[in-house]
Protein backbone atom coordinates (compact mmCIF):
# COMPACT_ATOMS: atom_id res chain seq x y z
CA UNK A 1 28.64 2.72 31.00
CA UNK A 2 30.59 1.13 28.33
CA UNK A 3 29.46 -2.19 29.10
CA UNK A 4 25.85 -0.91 28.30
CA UNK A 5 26.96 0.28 25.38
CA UNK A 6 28.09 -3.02 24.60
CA UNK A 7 25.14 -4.93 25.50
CA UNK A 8 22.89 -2.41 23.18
CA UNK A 9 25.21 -2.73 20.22
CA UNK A 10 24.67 -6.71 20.33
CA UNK A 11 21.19 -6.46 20.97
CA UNK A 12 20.73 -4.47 18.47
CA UNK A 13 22.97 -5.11 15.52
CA UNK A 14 20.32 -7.40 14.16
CA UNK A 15 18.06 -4.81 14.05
CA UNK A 16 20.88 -2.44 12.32
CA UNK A 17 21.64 -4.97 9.49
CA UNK A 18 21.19 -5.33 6.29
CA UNK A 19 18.56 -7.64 4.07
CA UNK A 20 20.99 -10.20 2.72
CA UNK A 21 19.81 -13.85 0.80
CA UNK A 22 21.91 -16.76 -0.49
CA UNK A 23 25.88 -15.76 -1.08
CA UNK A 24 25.37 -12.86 1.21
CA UNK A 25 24.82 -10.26 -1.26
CA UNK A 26 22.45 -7.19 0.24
CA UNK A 27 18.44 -8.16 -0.82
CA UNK A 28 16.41 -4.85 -2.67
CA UNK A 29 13.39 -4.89 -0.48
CA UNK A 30 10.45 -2.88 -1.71
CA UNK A 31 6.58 -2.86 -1.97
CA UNK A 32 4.44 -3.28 -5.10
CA UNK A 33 0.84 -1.57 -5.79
CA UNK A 34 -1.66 -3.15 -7.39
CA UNK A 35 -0.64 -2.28 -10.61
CA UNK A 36 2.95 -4.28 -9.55
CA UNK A 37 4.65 -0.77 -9.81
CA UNK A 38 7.51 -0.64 -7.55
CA UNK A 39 7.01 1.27 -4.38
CA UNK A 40 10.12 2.06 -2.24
CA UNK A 41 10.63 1.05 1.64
CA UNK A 42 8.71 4.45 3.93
CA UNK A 43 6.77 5.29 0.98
CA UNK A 44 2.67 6.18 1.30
CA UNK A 45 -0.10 5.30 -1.28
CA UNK A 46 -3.88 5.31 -1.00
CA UNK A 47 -5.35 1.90 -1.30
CA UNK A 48 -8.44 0.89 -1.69
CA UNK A 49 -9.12 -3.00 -0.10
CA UNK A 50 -12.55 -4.23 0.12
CA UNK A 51 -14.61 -0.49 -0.50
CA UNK A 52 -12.30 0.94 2.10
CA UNK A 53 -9.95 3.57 1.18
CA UNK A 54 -6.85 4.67 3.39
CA UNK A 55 -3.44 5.70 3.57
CA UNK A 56 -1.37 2.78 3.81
CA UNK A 57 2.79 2.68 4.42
CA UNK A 58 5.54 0.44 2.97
CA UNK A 59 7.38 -1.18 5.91
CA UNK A 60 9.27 -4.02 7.20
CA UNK A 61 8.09 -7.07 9.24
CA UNK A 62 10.10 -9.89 10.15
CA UNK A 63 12.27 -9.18 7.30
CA UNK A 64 9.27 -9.14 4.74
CA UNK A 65 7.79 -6.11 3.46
CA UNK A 66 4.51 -5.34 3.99
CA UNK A 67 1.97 -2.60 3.98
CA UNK A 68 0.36 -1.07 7.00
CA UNK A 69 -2.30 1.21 7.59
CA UNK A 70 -1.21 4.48 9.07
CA UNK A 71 -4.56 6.85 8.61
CA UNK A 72 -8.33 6.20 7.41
CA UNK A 73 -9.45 7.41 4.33
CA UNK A 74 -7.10 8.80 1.65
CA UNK A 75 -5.70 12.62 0.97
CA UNK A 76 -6.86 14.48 -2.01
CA UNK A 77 -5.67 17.49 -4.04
């Protein structure tokens, strides 16, 4: 049992670690809108690309940012 807890914690301490660039100091990672506001790592915004409106997340990929679309169309109040 404890070897498999071994083997996880190396597989994934990669996954568990921080951003970090030149020197090793930690990287801020965050999205920007269109408007080049910052917009914070898990946060959702309604975007409109191309006519088409949706909900789109801030997320991580490969160690870059990105958005993603998590739901068509956008909520309203």
């Amino acid at each position: 049992m404890i070897r498999h807890l071994f083997v996880f914690l190396l597989i994934a301490s990669p996954v568990l670690a921080d951003v970090t660039g030149p020197g090793g100091k930690v990287q801020d990672c965050y999205c920007t809108d269109k408007s080049g506001s910052r917009i914070e790592l898990g946060q959702t915004i309604c975007m409109q690309v191309d006519g088409r409106m949706f909900m789109a997340q801030c997320q991580m990929s490969l160690n870059v940012p990105m958005w993603r679309e998590v739901q068509k169309g956008c909520l309203s109040s």
